[in-house]
PDB file of N, CA and C in Angstrom:
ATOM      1  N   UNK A   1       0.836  -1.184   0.000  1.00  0.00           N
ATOM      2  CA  UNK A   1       0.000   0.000   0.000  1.00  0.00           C
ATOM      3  C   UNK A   1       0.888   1.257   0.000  1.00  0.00           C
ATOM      4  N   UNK A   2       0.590   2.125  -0.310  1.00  0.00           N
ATOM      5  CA  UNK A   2       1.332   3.456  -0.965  1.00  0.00           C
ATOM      6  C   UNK A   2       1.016   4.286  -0.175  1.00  0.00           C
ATOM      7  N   UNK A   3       1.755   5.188   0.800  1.00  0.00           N
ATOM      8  CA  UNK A   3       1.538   6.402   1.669  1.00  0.00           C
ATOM      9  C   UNK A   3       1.336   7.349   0.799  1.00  0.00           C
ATOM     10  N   UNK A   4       0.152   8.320   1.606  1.00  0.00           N
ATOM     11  CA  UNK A   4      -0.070   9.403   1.165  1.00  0.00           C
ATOM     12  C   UNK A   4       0.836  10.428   1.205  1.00  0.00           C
ATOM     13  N   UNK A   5       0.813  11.593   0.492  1.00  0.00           N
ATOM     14  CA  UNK A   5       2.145  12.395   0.387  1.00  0.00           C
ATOM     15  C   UNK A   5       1.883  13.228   2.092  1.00  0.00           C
ATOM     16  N   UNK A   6       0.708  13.389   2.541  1.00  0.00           N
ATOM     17  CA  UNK A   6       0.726  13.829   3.890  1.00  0.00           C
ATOM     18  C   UNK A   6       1.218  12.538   4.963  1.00  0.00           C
ATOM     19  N   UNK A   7       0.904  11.291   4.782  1.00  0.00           N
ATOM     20  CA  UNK A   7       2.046  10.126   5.699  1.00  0.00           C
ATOM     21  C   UNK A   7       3.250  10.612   5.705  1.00  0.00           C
ATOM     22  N   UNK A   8       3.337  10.647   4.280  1.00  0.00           N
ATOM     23  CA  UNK A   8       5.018  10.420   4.567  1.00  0.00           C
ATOM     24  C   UNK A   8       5.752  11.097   5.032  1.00  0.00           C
ATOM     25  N   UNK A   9       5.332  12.683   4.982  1.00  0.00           N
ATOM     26  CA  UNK A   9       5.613  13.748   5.639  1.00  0.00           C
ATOM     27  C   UNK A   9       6.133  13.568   7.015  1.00  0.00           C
ATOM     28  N   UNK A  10       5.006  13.057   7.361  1.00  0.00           N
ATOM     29  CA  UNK A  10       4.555  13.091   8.968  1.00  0.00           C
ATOM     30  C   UNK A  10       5.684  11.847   9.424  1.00  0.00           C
ATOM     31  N   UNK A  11       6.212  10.601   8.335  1.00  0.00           N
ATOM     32  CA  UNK A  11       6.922   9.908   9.243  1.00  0.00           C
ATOM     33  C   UNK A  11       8.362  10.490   8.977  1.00  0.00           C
ATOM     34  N   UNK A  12       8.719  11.710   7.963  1.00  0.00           N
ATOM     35  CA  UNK A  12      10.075  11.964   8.191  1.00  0.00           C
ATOM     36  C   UNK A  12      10.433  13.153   8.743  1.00  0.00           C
ATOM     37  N   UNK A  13       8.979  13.920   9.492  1.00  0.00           N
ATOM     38  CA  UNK A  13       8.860  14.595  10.565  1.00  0.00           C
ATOM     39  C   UNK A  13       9.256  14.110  11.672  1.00  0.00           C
ATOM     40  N   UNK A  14       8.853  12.846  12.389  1.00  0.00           N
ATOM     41  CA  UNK A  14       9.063  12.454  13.411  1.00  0.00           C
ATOM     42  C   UNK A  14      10.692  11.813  12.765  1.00  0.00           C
ATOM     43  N   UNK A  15      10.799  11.270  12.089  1.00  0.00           N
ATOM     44  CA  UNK A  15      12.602  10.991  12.178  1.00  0.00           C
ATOM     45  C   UNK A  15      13.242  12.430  12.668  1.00  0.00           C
ATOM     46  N   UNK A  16      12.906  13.390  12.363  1.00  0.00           N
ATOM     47  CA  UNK A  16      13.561  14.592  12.405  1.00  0.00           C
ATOM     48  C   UNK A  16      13.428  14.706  13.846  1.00  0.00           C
ATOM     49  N   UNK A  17      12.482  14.205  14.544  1.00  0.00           N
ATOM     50  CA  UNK A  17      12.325  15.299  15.613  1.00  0.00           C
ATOM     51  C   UNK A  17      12.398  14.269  16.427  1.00  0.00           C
ATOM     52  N   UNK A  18      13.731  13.324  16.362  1.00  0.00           N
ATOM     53  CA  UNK A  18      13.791  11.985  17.401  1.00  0.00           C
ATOM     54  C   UNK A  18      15.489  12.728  17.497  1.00  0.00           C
ATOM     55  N   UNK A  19      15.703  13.586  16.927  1.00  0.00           N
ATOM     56  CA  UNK A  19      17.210  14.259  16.810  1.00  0.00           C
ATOM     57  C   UNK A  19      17.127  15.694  17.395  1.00  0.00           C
ATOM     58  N   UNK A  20      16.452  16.242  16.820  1.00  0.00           N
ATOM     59  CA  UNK A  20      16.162  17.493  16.412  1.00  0.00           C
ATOM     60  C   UNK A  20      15.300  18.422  17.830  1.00  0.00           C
ATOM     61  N   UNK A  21      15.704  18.745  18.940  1.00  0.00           N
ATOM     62  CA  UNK A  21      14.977  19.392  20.197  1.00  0.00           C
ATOM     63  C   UNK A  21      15.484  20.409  20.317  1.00  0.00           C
ATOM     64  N   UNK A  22      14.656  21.407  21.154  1.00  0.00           N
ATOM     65  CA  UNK A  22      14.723  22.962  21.515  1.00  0.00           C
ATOM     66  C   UNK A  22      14.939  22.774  22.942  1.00  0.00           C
ATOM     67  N   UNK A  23      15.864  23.525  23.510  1.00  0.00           N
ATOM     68  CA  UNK A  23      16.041  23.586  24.650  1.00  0.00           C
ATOM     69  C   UNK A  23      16.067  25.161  25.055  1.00  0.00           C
ATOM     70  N   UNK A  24      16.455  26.243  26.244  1.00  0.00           N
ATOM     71  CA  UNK A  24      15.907  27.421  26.840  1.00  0.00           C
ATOM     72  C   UNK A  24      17.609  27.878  25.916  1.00  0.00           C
ATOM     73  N   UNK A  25      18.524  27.188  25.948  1.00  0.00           N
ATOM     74  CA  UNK A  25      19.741  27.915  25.794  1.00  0.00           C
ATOM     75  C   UNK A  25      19.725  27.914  23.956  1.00  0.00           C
ATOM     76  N   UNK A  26      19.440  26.799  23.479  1.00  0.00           N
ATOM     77  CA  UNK A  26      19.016  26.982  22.139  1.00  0.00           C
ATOM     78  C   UNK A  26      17.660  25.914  21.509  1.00  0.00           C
ATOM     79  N   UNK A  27      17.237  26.871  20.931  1.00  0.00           N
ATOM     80  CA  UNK A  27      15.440  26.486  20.816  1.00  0.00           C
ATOM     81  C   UNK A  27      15.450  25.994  19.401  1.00  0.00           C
ATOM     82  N   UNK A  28      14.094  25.398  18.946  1.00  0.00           N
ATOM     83  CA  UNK A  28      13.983  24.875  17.605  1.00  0.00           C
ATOM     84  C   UNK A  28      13.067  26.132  16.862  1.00  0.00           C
ATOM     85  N   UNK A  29      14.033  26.208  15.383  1.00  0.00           N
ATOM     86  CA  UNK A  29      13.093  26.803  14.586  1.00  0.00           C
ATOM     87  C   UNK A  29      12.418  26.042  13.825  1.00  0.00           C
ATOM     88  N   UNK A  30      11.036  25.882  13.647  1.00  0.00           N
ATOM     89  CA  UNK A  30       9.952  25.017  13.191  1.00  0.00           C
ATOM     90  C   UNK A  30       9.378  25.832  11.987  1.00  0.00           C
ATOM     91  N   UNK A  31       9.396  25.410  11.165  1.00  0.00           N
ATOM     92  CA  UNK A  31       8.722  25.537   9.223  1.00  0.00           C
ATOM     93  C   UNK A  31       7.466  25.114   9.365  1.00  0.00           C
ATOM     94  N   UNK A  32       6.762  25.359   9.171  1.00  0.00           N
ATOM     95  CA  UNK A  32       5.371  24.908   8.412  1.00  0.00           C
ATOM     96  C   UNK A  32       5.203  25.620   7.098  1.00  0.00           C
ATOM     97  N   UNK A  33       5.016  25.109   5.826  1.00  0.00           N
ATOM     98  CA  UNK A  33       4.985  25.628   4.803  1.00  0.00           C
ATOM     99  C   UNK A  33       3.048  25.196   3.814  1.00  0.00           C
ATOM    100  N   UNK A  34       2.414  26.106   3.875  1.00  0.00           N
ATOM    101  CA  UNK A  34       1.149  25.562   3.154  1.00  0.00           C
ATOM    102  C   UNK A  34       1.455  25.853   1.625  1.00  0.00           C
ATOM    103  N   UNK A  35       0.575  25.881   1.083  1.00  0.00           N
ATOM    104  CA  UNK A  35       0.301  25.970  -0.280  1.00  0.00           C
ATOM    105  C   UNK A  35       0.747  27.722  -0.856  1.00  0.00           C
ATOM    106  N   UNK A  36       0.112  28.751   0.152  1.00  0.00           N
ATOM    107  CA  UNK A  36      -0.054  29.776   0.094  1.00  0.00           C
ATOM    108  C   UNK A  36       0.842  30.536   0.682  1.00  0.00           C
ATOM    109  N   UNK A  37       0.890  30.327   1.820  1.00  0.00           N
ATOM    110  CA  UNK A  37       1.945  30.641   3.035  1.00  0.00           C
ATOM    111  C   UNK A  37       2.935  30.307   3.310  1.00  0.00           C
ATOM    112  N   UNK A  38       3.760  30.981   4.283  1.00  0.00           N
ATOM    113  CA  UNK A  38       4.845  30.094   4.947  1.00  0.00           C
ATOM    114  C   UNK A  38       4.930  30.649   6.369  1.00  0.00           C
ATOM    115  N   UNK A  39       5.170  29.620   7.492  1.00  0.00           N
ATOM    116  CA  UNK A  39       5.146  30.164   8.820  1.00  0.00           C
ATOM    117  C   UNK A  39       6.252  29.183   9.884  1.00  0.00           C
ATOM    118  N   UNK A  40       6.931  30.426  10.598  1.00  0.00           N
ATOM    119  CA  UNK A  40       8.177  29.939  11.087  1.00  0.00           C
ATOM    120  C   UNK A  40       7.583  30.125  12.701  1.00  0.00           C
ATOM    121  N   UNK A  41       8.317  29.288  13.760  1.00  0.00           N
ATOM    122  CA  UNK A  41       7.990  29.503  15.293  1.00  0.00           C
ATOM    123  C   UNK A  41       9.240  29.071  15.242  1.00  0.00           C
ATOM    124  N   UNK A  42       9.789  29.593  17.027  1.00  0.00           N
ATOM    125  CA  UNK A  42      10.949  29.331  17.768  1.00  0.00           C
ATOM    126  C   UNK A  42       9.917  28.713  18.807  1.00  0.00           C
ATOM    127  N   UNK A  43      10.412  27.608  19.648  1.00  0.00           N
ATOM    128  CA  UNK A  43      10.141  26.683  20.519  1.00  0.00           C
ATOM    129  C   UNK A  43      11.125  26.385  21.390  1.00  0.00           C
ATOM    130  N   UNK A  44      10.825  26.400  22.604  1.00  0.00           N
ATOM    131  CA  UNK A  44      11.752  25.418  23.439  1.00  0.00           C
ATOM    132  C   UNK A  44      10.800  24.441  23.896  1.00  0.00           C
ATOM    133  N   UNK A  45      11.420  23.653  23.728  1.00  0.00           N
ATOM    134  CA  UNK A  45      10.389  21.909  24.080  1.00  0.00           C
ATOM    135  C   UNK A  45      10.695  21.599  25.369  1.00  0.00           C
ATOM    136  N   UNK A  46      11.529  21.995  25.806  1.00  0.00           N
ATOM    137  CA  UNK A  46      11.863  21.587  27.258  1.00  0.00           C
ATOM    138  C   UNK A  46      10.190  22.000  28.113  1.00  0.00           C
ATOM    139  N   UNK A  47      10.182  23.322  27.964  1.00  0.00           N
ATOM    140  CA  UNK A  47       8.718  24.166  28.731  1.00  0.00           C
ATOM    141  C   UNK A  47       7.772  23.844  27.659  1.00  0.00           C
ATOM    142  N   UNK A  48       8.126  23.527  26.427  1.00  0.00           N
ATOM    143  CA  UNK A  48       6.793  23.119  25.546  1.00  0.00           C
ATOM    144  C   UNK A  48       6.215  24.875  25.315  1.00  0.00           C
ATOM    145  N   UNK A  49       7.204  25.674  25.508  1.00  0.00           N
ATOM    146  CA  UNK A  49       6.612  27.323  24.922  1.00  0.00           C
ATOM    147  C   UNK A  49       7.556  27.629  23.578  1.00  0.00           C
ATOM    148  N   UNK A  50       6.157  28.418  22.845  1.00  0.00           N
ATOM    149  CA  UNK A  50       6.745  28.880  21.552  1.00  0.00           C
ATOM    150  C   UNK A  50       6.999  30.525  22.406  1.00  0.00           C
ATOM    151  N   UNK A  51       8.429  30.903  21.794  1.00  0.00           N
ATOM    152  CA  UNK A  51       9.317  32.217  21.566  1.00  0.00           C
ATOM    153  C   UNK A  51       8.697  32.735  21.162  1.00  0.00           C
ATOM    154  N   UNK A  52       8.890  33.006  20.055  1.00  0.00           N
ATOM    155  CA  UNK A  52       8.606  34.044  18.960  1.00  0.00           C
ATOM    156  C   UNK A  52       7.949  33.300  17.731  1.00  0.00           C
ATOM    157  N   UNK A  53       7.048  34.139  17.147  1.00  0.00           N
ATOM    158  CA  UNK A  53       6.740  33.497  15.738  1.00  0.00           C
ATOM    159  C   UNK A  53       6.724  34.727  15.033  1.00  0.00           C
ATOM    160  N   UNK A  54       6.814  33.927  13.144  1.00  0.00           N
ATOM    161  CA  UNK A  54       6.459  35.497  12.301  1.00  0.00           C
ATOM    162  C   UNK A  54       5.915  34.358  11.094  1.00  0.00           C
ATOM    163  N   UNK A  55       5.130  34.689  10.165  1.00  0.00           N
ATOM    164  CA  UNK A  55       4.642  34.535   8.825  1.00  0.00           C
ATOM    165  C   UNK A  55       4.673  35.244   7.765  1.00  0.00           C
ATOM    166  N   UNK A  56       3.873  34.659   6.682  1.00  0.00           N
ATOM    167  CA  UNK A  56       3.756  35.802   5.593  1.00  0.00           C
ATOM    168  C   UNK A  56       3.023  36.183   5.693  1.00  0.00           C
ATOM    169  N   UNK A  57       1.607  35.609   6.867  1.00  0.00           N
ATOM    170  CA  UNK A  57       0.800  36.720   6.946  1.00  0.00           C
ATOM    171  C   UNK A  57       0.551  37.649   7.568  1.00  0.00           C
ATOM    172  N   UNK A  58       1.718  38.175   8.485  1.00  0.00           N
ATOM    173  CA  UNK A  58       2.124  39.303   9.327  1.00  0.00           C
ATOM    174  C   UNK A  58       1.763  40.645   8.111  1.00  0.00           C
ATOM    175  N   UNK A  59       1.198  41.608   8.632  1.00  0.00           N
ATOM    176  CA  UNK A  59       0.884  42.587   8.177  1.00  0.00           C
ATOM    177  C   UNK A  59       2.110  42.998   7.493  1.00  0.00           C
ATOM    178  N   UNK A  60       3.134  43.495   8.335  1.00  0.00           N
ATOM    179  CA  UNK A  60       4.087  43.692   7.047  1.00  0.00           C
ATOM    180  C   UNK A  60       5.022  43.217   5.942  1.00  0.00           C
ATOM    181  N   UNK A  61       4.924  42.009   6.422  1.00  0.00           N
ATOM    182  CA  UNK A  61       5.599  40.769   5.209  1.00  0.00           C
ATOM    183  C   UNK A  61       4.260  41.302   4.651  1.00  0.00           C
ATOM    184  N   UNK A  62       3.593  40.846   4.436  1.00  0.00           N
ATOM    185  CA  UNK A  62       2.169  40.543   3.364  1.00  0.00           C
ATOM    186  C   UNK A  62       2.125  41.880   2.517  1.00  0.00           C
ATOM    187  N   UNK A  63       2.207  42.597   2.482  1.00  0.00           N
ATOM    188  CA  UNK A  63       2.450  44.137   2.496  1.00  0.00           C
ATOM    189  C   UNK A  63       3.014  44.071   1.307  1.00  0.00           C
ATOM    190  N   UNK A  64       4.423  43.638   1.229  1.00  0.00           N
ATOM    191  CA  UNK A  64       5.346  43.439   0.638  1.00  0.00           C
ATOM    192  C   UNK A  64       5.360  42.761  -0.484  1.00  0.00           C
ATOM    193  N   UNK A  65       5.219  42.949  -1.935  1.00  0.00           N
ATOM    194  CA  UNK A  65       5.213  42.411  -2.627  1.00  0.00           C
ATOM    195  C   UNK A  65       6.133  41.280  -3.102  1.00  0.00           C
ATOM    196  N   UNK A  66       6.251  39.905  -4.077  1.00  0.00           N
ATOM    197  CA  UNK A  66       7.001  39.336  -4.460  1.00  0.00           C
ATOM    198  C   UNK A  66       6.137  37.791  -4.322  1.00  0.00           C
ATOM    199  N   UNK A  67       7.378  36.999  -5.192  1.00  0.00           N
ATOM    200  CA  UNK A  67       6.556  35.344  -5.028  1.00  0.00           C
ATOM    201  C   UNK A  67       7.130  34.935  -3.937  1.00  0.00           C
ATOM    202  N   UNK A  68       6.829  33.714  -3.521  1.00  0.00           N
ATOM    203  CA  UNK A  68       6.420  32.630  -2.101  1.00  0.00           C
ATOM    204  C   UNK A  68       7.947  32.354  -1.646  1.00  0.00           C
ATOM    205  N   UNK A  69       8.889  32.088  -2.856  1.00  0.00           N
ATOM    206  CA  UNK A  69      10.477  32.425  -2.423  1.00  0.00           C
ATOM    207  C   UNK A  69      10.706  33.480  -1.721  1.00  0.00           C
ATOM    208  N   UNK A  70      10.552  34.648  -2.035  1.00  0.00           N
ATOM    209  CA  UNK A  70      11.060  35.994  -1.349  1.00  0.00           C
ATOM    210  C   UNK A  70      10.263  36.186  -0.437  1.00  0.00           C
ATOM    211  N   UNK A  71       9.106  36.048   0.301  1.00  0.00           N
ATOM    212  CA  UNK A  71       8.882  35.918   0.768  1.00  0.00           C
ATOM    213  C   UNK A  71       8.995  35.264   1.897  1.00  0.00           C
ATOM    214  N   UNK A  72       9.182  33.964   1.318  1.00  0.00           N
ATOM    215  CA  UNK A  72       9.820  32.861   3.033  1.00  0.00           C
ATOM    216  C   UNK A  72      11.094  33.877   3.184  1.00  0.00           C
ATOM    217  N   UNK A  73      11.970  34.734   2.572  1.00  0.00           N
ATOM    218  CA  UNK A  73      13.387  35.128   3.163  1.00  0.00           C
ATOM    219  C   UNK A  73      13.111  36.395   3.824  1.00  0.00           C
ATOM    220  N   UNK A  74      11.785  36.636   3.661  1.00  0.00           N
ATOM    221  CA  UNK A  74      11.365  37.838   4.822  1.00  0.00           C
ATOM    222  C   UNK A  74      10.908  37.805   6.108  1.00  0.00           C
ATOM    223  N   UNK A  75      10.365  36.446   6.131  1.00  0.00           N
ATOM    224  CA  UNK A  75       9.842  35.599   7.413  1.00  0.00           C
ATOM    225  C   UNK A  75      10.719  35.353   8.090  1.00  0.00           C
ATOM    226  N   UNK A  76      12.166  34.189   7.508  1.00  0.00           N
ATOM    227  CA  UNK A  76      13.484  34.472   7.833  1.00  0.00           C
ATOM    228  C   UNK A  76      13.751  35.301   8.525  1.00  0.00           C
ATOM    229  N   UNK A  77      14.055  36.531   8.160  1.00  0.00           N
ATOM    230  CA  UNK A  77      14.590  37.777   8.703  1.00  0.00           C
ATOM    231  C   UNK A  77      13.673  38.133   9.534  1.00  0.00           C
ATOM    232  N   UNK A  78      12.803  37.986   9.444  1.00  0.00           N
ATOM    233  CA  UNK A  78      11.487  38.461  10.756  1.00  0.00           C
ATOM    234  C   UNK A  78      11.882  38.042  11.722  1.00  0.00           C
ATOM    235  N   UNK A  79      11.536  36.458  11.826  1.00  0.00           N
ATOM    236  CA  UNK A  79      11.926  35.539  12.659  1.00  0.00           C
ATOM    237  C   UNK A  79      13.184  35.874  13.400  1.00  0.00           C
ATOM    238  N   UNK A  80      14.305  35.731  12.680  1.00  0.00           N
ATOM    239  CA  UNK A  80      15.577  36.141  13.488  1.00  0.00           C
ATOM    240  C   UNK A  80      15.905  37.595  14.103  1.00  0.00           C
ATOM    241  N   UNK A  81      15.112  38.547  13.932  1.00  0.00           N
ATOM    242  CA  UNK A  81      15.084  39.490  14.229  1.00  0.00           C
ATOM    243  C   UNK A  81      14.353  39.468  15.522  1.00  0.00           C
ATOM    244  N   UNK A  82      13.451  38.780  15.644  1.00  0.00           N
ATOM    245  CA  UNK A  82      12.559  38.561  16.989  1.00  0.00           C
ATOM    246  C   UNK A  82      13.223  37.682  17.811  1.00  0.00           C
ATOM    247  N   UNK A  83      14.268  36.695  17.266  1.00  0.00           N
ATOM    248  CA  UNK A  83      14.625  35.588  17.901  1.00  0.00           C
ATOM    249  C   UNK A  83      16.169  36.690  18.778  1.00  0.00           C
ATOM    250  N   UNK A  84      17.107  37.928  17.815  1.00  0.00           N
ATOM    251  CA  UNK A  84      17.804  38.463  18.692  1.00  0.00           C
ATOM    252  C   UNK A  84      17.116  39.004  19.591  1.00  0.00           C
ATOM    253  N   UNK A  85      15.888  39.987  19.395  1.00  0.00           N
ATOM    254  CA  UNK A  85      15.423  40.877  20.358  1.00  0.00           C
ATOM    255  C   UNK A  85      15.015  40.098  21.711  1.00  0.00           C
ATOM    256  N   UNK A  86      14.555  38.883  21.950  1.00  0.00           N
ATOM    257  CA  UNK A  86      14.585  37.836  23.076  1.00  0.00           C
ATOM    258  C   UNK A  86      15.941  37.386  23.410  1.00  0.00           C
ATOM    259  N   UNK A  87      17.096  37.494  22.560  1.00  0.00           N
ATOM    260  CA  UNK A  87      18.337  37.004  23.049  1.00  0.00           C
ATOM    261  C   UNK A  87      18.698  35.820  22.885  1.00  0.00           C
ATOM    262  N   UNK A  88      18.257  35.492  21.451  1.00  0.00           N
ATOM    263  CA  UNK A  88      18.286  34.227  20.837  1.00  0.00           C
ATOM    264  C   UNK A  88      18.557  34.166  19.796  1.00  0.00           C
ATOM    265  N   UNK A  89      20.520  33.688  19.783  1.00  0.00           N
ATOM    266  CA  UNK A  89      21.274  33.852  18.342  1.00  0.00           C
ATOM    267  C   UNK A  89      21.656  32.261  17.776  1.00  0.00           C
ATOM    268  N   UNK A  90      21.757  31.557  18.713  1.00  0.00           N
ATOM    269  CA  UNK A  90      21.822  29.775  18.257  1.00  0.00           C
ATOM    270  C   UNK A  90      20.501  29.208  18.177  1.00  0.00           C
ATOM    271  N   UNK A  91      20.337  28.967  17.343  1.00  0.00           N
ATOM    272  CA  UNK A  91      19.075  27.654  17.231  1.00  0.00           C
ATOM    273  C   UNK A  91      19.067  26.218  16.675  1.00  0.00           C
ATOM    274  N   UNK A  92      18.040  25.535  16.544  1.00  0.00           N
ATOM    275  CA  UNK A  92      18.280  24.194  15.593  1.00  0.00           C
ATOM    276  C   UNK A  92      17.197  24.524  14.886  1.00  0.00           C
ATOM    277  N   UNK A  93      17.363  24.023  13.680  1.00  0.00           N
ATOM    278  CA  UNK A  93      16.571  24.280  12.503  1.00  0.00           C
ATOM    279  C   UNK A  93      16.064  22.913  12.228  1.00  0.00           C
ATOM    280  N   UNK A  94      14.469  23.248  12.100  1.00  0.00           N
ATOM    281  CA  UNK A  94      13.716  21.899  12.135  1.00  0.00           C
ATOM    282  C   UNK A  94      12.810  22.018  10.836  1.00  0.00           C
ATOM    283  N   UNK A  95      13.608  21.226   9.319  1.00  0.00           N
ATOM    284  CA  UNK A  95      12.681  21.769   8.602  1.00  0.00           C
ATOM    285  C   UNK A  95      10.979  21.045   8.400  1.00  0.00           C
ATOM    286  N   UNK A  96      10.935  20.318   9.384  1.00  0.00           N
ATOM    287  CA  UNK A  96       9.218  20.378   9.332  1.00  0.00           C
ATOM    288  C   UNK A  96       8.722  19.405   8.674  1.00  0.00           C
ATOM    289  N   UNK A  97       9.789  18.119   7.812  1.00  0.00           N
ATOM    290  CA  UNK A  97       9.364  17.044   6.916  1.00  0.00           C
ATOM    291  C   UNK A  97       9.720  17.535   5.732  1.00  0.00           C
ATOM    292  N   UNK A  98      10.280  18.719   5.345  1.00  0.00           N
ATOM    293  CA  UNK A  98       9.947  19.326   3.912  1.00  0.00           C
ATOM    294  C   UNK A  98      11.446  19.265   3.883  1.00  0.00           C
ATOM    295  N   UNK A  99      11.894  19.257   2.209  1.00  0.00           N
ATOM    296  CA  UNK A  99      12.683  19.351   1.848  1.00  0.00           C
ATOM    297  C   UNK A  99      13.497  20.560   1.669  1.00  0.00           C
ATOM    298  N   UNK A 100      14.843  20.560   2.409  1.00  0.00           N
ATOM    299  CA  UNK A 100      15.769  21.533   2.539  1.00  0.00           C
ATOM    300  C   UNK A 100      15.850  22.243   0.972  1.00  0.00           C
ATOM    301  N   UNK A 101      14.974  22.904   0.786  1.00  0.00           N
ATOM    302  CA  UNK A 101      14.812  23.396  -0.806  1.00  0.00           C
ATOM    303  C   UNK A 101      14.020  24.572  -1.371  1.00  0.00           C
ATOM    304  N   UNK A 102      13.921  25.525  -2.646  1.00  0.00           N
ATOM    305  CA  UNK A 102      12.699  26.780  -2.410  1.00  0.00           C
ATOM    306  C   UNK A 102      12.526  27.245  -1.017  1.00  0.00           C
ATOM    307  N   UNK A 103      11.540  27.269  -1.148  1.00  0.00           N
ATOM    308  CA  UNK A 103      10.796  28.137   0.215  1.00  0.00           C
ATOM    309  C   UNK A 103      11.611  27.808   1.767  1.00  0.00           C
ATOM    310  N   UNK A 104      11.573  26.734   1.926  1.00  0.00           N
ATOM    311  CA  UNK A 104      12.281  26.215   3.361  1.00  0.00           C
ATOM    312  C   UNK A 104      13.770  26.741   3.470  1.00  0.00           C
ATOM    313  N   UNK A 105      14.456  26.579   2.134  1.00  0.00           N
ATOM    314  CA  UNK A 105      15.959  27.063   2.259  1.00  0.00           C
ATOM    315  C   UNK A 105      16.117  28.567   1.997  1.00  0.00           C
ATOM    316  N   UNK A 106      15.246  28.950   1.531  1.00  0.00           N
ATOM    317  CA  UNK A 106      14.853  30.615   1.438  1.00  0.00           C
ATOM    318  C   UNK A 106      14.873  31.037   2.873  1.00  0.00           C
ATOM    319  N   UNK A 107      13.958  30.461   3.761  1.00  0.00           N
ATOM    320  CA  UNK A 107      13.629  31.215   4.927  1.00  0.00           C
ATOM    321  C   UNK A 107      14.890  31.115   5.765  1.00  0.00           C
ATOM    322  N   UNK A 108      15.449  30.081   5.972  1.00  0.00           N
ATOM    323  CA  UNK A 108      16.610  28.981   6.693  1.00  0.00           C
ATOM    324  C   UNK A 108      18.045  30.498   6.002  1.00  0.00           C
ATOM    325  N   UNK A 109      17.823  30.738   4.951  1.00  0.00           N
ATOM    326  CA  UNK A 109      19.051  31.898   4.320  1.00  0.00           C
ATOM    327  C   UNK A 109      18.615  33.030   4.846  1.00  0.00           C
ATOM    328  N   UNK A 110      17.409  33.527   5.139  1.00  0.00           N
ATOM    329  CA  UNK A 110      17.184  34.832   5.427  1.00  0.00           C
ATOM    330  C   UNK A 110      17.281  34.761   7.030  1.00  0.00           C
ATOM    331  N   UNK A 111      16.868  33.601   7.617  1.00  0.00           N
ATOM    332  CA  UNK A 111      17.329  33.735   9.230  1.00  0.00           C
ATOM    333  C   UNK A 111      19.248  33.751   9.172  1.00  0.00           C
ATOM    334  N   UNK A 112      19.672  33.239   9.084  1.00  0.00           N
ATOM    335  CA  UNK A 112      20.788  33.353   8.701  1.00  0.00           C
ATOM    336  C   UNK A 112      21.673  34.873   8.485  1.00  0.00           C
ATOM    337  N   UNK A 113      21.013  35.332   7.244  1.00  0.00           N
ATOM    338  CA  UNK A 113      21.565  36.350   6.892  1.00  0.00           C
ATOM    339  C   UNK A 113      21.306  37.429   8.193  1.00  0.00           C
ATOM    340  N   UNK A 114      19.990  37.622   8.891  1.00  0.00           N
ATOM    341  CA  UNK A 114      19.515  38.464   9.987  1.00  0.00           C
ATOM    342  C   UNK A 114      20.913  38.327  11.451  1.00  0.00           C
ATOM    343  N   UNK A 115      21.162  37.120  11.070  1.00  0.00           N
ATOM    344  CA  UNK A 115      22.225  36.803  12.227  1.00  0.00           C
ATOM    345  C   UNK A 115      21.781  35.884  12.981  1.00  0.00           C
ATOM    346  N   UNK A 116      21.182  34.943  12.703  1.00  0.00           N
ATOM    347  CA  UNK A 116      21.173  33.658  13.598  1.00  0.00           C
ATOM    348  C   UNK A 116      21.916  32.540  13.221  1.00  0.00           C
ATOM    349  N   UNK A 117      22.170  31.651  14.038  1.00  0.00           N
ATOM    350  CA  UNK A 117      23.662  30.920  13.670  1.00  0.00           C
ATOM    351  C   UNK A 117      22.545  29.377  13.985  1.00  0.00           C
ATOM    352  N   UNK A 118      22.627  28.497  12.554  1.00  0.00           N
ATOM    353  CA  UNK A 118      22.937  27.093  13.429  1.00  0.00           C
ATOM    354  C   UNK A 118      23.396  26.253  12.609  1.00  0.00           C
TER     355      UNK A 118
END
C-alpha cells in the first residue's frame, strides 16, 4: 500500500524530531509551509513554549510584494530578528518534513543572513 504524500511527511517529521529538540539555551526553529503561506515559530520543548513566531501573513511581510520564495526570506529575517530581540542567536533548525529546498531554504538563508547561527 502506498503512503499518502501527507504520511510520509509526517513519518520523516518524526525521524527529524527523534534528533532534532529545543532547549531554553538553544530552541527549535519550526517551518510549516502551506500551499499559500509560509510560517516559522521558535520553541523550546523543554517548557513546551513557543518564543517568537512570524509569517507571511504578518501585516508587514504581506504588504510586501514578491513570489512565495522571497517571501519565506522575509519571514526568515522576521523571525531572526525577533529571535535576537529575546536574546536568541543559536538555534536548531527543524525543517518540518519538507525538503531543505525553495521556500524552506529561502527562509533557513534569510534567518541566517539576519544573524542567527545554526
Amino acid at each position: 500500500m502506498a503512503l499518502s504524500k501527507k504520511d510520509r511527511r509526517q513519518r520523516i517529521k518524526n525521524r527529524i524530531r527523534k534528533v532534532v529538540s529545543g532547549t531554553a539555551t538553544r530552541p527549535r526553529l519550526s517551518v510549516f509551509r502551506s500551499n499559500k503561506e509560509i510560517y516559522a515559530q521558535i520553541v523550546d520543548d523543554v517548557t513546551g513554549t513557543t518564543i517568537s513566531t512570524a509569517s507571511s501573513r504578518d501585516k508587514d511581510i504581506a504588504a510586501s510584494k514578491g513570489n512565495k520564495t522571497e517571501m519565506a526570506a522575509l519571514v526568515g529575517k522576521a523571525i531572526a530578528e525577533k529571535a535576537l530581540k529575546a536574546g536568541i542567536d543559536t538555534i536548531s533548525f527543524d525543517r518540518g518534513g519538507y525538503l531543505y529546498h525553495g521556500r524552506v531554504k529561502s527562509l533557513a538563508e534569510g534567518a541566517r543572513e539576519a544573524g542567527l547561527k545554526f
